[in-house]
C-alpha atoms as a PDB file:
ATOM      1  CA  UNK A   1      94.873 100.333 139.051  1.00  0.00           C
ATOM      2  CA  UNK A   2      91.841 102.649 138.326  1.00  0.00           C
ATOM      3  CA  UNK A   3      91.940 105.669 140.143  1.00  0.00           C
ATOM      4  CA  UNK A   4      88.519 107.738 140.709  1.00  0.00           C
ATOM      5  CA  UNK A   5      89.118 111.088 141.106  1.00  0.00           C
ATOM      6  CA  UNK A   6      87.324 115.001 140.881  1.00  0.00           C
ATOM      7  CA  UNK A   7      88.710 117.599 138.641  1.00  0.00           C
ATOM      8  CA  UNK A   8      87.611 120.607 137.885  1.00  0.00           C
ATOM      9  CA  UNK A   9      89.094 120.995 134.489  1.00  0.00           C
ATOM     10  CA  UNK A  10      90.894 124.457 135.120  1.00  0.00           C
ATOM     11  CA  UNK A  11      93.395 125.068 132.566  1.00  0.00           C
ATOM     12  CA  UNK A  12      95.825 125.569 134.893  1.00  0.00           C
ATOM     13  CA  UNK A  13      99.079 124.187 134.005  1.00  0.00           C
ATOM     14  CA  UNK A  14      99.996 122.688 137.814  1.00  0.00           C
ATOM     15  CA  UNK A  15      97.229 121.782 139.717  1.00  0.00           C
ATOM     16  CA  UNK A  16      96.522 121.547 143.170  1.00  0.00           C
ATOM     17  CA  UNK A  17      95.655 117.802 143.636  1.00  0.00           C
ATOM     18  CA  UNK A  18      94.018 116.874 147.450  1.00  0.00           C
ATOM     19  CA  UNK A  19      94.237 113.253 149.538  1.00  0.00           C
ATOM     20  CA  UNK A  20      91.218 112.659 151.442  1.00  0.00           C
ATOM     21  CA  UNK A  21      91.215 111.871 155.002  1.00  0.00           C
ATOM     22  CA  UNK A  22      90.378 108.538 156.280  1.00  0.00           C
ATOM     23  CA  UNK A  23      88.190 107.222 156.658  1.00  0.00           C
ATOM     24  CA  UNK A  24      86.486 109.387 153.760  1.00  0.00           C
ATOM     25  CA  UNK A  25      86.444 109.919 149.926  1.00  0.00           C
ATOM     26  CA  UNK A  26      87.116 112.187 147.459  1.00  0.00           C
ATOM     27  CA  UNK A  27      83.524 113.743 148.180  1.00  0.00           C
ATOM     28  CA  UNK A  28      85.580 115.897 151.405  1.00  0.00           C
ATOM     29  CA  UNK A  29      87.104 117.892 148.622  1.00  0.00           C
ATOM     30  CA  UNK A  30      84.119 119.216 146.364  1.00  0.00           C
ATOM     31  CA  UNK A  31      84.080 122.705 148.414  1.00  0.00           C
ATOM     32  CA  UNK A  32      87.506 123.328 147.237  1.00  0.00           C
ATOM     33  CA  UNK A  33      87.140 121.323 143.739  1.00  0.00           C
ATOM     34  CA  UNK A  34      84.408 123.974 143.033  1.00  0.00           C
ATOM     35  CA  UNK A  35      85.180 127.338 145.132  1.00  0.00           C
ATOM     36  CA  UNK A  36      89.114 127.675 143.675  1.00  0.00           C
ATOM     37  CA  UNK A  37      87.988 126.923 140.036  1.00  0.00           C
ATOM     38  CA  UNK A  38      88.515 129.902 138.751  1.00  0.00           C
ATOM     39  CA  UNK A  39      91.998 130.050 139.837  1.00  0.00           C
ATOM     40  CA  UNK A  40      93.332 126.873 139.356  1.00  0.00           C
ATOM     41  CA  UNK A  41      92.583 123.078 138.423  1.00  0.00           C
ATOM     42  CA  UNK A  42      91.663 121.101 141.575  1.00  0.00           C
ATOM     43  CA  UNK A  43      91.928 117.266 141.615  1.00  0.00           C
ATOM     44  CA  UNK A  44      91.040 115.229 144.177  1.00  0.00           C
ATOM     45  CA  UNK A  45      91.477 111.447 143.795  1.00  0.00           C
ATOM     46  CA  UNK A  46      89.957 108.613 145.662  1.00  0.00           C
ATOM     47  CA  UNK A  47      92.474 106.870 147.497  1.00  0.00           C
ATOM     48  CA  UNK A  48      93.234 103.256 146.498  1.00  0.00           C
ATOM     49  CA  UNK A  49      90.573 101.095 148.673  1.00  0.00           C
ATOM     50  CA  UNK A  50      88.183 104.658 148.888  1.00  0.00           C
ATOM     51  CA  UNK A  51      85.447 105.614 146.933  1.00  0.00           C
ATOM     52  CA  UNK A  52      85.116 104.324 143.657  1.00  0.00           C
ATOM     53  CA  UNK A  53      88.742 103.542 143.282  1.00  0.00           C
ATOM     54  CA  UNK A  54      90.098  99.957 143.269  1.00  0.00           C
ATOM     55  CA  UNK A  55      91.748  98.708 146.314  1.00  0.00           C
ATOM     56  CA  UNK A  56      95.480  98.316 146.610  1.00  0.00           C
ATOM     57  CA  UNK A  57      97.281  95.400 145.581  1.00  0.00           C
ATOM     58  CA  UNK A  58     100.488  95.700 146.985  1.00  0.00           C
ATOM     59  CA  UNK A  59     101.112  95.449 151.051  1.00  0.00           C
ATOM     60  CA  UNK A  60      99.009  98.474 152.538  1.00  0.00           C
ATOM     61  CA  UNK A  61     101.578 100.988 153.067  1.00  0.00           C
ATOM     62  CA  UNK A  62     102.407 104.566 153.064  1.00  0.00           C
ATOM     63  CA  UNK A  63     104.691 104.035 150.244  1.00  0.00           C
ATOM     64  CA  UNK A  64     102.257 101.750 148.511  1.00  0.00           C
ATOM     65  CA  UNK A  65      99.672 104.524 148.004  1.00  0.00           C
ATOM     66  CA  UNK A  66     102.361 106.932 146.902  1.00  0.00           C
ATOM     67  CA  UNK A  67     103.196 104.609 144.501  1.00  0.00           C
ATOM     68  CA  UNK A  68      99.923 104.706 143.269  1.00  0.00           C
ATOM     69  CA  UNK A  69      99.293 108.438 143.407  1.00  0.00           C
ATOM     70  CA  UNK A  70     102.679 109.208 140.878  1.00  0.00           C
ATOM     71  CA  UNK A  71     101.412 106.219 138.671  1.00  0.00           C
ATOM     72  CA  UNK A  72      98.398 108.362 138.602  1.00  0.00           C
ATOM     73  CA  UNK A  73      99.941 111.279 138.285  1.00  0.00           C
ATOM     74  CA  UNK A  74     102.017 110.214 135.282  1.00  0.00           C
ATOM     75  CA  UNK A  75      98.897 108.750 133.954  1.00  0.00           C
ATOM     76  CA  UNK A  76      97.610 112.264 133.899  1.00  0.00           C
ATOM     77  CA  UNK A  77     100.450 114.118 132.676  1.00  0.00           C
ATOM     78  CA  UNK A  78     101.408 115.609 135.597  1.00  0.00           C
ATOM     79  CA  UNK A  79     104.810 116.405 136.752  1.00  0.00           C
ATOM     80  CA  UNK A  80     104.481 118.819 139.128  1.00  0.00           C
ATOM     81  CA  UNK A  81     101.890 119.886 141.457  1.00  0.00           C
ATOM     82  CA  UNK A  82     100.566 121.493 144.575  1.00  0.00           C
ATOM     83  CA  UNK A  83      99.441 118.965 146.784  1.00  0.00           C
ATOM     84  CA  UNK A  84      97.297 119.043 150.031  1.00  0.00           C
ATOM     85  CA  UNK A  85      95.814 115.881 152.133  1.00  0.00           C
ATOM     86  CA  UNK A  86      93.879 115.889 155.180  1.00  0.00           C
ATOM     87  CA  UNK A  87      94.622 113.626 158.219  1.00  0.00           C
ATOM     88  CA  UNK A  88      95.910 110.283 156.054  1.00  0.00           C
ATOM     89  CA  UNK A  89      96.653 112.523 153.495  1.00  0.00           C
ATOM     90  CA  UNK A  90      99.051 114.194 155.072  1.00  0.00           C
ATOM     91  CA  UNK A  91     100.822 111.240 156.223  1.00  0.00           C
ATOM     92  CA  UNK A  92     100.796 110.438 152.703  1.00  0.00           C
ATOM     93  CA  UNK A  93     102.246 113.557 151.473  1.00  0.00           C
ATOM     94  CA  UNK A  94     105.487 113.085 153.596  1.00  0.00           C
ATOM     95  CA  UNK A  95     106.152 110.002 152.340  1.00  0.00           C
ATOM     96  CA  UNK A  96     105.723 111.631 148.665  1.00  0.00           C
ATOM     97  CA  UNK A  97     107.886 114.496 150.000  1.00  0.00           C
ATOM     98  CA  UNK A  98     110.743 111.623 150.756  1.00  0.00           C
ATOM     99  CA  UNK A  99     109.941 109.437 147.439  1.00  0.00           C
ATOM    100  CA  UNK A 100     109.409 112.598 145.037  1.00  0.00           C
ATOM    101  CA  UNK A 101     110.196 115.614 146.122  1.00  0.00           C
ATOM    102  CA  UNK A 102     110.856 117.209 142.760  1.00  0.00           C
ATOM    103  CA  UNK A 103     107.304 116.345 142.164  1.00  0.00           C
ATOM    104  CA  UNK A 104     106.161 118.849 144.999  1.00  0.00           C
ATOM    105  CA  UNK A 105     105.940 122.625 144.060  1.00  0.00           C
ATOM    106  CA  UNK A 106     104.028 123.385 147.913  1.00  0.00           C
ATOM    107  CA  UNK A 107     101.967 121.571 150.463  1.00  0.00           C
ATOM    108  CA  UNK A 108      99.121 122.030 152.082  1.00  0.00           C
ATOM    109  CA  UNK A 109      98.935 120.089 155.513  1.00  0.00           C
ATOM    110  CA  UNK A 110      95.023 120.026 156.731  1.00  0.00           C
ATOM    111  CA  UNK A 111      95.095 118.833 160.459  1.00  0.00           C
ATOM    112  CA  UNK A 112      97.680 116.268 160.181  1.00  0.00           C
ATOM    113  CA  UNK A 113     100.864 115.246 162.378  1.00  0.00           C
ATOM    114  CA  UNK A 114     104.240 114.247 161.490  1.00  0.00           C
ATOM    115  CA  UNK A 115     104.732 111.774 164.448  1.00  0.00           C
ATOM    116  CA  UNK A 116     103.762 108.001 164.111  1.00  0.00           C
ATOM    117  CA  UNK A 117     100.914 106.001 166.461  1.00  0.00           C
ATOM    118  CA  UNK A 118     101.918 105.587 169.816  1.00  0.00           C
ATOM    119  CA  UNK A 119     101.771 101.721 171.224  1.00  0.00           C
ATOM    120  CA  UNK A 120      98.178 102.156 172.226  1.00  0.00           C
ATOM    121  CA  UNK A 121      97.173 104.311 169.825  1.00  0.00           C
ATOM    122  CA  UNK A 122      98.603 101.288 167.171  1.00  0.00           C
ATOM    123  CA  UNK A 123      96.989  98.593 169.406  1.00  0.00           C
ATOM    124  CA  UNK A 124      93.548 100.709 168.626  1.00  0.00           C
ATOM    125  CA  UNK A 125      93.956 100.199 164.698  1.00  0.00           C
ATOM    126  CA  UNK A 126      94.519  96.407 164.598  1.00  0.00           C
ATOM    127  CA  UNK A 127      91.630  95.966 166.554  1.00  0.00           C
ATOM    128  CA  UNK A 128      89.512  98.360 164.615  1.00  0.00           C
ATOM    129  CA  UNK A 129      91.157  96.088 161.170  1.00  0.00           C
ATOM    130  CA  UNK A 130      89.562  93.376 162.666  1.00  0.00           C
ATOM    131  CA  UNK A 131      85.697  94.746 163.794  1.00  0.00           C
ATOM    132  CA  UNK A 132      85.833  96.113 160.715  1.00  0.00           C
ATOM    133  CA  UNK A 133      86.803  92.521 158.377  1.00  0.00           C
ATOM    134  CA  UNK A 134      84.087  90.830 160.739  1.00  0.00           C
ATOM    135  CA  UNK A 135      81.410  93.091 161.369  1.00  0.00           C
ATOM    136  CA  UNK A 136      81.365  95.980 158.122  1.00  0.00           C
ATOM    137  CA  UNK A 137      82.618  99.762 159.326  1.00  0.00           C
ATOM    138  CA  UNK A 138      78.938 100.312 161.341  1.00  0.00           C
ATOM    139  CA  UNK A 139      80.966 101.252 164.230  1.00  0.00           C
ATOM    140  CA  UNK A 140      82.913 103.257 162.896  1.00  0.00           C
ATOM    141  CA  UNK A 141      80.029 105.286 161.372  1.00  0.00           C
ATOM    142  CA  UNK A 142      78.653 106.140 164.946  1.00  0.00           C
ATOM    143  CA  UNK A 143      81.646 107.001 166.808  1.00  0.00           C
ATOM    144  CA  UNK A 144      83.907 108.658 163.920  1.00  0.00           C
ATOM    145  CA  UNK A 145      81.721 112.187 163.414  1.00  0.00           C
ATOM    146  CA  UNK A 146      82.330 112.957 166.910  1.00  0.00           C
ATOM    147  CA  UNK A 147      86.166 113.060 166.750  1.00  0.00           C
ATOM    148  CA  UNK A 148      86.486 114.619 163.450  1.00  0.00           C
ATOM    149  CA  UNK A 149      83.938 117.480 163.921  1.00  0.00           C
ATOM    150  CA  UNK A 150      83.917 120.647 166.155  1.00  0.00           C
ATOM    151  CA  UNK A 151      81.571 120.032 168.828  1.00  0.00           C
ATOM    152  CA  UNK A 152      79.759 122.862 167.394  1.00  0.00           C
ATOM    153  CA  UNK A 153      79.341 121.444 164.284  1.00  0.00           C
ATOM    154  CA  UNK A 154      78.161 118.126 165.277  1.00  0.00           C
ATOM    155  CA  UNK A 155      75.800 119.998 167.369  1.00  0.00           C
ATOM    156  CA  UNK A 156      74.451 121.757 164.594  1.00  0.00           C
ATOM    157  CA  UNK A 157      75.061 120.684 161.208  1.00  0.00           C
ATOM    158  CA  UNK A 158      73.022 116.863 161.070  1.00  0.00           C
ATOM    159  CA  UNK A 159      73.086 116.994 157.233  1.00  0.00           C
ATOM    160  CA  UNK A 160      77.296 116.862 157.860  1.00  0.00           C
ATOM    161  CA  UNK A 161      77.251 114.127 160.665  1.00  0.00           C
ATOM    162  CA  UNK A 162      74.653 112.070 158.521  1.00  0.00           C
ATOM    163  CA  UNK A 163      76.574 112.697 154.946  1.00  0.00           C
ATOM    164  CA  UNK A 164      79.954 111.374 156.862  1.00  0.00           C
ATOM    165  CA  UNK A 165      78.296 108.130 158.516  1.00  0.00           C
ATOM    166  CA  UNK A 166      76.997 107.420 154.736  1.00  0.00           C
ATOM    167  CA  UNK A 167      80.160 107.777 153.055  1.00  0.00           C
ATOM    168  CA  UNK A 168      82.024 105.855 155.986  1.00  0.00           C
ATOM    169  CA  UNK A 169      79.363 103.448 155.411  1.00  0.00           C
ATOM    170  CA  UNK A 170      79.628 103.311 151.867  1.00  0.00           C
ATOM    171  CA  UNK A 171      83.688 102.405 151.701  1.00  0.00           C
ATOM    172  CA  UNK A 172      84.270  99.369 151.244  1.00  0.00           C
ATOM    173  CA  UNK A 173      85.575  97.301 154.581  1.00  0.00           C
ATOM    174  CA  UNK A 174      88.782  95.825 152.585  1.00  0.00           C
ATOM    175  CA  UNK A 175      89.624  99.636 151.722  1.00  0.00           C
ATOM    176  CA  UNK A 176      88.887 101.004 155.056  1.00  0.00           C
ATOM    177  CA  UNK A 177      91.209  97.829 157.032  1.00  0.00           C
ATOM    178  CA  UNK A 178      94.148  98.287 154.990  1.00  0.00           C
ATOM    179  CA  UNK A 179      94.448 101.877 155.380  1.00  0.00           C
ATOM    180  CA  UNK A 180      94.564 101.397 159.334  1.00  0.00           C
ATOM    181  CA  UNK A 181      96.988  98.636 158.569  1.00  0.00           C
ATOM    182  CA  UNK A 182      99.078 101.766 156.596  1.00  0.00           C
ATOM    183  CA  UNK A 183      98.108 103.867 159.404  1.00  0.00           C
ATOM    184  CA  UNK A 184      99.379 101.414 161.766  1.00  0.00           C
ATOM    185  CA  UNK A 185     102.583 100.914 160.463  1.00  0.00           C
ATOM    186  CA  UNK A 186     103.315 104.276 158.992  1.00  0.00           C
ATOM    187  CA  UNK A 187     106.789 105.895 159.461  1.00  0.00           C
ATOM    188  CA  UNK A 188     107.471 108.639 161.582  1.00  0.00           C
ATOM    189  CA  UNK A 189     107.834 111.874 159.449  1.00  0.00           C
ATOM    190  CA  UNK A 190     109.296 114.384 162.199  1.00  0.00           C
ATOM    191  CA  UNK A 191     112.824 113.623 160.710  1.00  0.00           C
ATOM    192  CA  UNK A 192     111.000 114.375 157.177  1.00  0.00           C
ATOM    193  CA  UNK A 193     109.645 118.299 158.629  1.00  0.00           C
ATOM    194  CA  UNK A 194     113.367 119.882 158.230  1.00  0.00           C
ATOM    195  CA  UNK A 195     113.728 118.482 154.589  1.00  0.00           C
ATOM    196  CA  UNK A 196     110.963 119.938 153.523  1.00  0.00           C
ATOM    197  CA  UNK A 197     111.788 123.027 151.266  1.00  0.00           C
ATOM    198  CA  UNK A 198     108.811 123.617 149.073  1.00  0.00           C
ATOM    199  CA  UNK A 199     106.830 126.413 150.298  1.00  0.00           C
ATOM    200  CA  UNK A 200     104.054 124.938 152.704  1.00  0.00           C
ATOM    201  CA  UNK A 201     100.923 125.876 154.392  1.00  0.00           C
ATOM    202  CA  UNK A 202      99.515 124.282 157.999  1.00  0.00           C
ATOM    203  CA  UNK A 203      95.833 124.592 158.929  1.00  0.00           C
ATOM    204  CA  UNK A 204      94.835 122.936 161.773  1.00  0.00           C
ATOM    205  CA  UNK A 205      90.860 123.335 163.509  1.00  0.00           C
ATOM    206  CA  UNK A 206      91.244 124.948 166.698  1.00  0.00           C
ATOM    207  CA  UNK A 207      88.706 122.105 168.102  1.00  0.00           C
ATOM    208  CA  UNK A 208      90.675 119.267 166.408  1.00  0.00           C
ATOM    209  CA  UNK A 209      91.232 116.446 169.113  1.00  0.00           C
ATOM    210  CA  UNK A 210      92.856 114.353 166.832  1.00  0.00           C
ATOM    211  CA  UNK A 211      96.186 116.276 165.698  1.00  0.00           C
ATOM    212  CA  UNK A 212      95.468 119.671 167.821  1.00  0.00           C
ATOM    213  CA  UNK A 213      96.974 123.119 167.290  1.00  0.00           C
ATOM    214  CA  UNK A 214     100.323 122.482 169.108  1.00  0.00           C
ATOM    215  CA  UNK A 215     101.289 119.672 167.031  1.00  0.00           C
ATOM    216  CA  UNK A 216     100.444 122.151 163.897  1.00  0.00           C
ATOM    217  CA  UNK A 217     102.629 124.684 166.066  1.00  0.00           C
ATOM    218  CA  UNK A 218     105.212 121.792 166.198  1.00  0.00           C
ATOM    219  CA  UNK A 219     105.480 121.080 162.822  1.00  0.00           C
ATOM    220  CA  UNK A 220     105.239 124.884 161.401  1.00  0.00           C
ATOM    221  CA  UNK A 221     108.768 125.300 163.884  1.00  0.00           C
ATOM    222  CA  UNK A 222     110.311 122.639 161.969  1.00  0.00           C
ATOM    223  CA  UNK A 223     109.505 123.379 158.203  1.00  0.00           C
ATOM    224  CA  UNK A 224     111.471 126.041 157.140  1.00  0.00           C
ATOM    225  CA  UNK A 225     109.246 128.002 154.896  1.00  0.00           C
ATOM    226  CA  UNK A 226     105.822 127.510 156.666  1.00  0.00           C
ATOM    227  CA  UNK A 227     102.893 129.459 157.262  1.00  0.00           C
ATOM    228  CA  UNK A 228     100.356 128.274 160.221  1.00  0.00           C
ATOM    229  CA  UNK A 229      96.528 129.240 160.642  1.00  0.00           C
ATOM    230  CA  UNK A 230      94.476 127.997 163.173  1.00  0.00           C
ATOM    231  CA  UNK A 231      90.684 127.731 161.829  1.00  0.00           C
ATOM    232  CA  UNK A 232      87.898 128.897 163.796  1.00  0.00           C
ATOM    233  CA  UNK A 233      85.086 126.539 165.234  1.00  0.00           C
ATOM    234  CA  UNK A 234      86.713 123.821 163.324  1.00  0.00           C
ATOM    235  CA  UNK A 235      87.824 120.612 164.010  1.00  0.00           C
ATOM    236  CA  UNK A 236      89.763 117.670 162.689  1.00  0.00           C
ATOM    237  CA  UNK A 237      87.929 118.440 158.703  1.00  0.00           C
ATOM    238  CA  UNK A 238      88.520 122.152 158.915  1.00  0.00           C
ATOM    239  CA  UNK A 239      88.137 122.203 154.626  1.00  0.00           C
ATOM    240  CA  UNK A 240      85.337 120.537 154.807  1.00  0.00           C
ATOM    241  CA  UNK A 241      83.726 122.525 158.115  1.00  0.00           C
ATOM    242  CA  UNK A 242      84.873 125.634 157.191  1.00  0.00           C
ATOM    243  CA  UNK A 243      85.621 125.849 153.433  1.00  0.00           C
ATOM    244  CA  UNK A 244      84.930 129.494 152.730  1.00  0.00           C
ATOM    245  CA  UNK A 245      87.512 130.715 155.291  1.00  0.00           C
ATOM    246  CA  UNK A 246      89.967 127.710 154.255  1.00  0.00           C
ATOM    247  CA  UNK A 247      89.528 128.936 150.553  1.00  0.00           C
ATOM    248  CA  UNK A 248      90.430 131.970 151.097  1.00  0.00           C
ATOM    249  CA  UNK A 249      93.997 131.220 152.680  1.00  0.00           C
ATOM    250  CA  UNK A 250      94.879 128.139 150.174  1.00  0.00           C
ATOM    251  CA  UNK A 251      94.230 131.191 147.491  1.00  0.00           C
ATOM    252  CA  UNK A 252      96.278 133.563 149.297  1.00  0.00           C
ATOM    253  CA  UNK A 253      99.271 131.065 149.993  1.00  0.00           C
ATOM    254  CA  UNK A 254      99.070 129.576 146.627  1.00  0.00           C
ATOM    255  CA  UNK A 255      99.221 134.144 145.318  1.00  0.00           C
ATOM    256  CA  UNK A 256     101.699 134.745 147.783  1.00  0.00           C
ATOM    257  CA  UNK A 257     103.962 131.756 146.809  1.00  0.00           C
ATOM    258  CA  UNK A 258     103.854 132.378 143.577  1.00  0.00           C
ATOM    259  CA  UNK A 259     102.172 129.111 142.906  1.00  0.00           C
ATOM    260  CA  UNK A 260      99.483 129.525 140.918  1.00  0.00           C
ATOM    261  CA  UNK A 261     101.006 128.730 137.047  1.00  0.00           C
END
């Protein structure tokens, strides 16, 4: 399966590769694929269904797109990496913490949360699956900005709220269903927070609504060799909101933890 994907071409031996939130692309990524270039190689794939990559063929699942990411991986020569993912892409990244672990030198979890949906929160998605398979992701275009932005930045940043409703737009509907089917039925990853041993970064946007600061405080208490920071007038796309201050702490966890090879 054709993966699309961003790379900045560092020479870097082990990259830092980043999973895009949903309902997004690899697009979310291009302040980091560009402002930590000189320090290390930065790929960010389109997830399978996303972008300009080809839509899963197995069951939508968690473990589905993890099987694609280390078939894409492998495809790349990669055995070991850094990996970060946003929202979705952290739920992805536990189940590639349970499936691969030796593949995992750190993580970065962007505004993400280790527990699954609630009943209603489940009930949501399958509804969503099916405005979306009958009526295109329009809807989801005008309501989604909202949630995922500080309330300062979709106050003031237009060219942001207009950029997300065209790539939202622009997914395709079969992509954007089966990833709330995955979403729907993902696992619940607080057992997975204790296993974790590879060095690991939280960020979370203090305005996030979606996964707020004290489920970032929740998780950080669980994995053993975490380090939290709250972003400033941020909320549930703090790289992509606040990239300059985000770049800064992925380079100084990725110094610090002796990552950067």
């Amino acid at each position: 399966m054709p993966i699309a994907f961003s790379d900045n071409k560092n020479s870097s031996k082990r990259p830092l590769v980043l999973i895009h939130a949903f309902p997004l692309d690899r697009r979310m990524w291009d302040h980091q694929v560009n402002g930590l270039e000189n320090i290390i190689r930065v790929i960010a794939p389109d997830t399978p269904g996303f972008g300009n990559s080809d839509r899963l063929t197995d069951k939508p699942s968690m473990s589905a797109y993890v099987t694609s990411l280390l078939q894409f991986l492998d495809d790349q020569g990669i055995e070991q990496a850094v990996f970060g993912g946003c929202s979705m892409g952290g739920y992805i990244l536990f189940e590639l913490w349970r499936k691969a672990p030796e593949r995992t030198a750190g993580l970065i979890l962007w505004d993400t949360r280790a527990d699954a949906d609630a009943p209603d929160a489940r009930e949501n998605r399958l509804k969503t699956i099916k405005e979306v398979r009958e009526n295109g992701a329009a809807s989801l275009a005008e309501t989604m900005p909202a949630k995922l932005l500080s309330p300062v930045t979709f106050k003031t940043r237009t060219d942001l709220v207009d950029e997300l409703k065209k790539t939202i737009l622009n997914n395709p509907k079969e992509g954007i269903a089966d990833a709330q089917q995955a979403l729907a039925d993902r696992p619940d990853s607080t057992n997975t927070l204790r296993t974790i041993t590879a060095p690991a970064l939280i960020l979370v946007g203090e305005d996030d609504v979606l996964t707020p600061p004290e489920l970032a405080q929740s998780m950080h208490s669980q994995i053993q060799n975490s380090r939290l920071e709250i972003i400033p007038q941020a909320g549930h796309l703090s790289p992509l909101e606040q990239p300059e201050k985000t770049n800064a702490i992925v380079e100084s966890f990725l110094r610090e933890g002796s990552l950067l090879k």
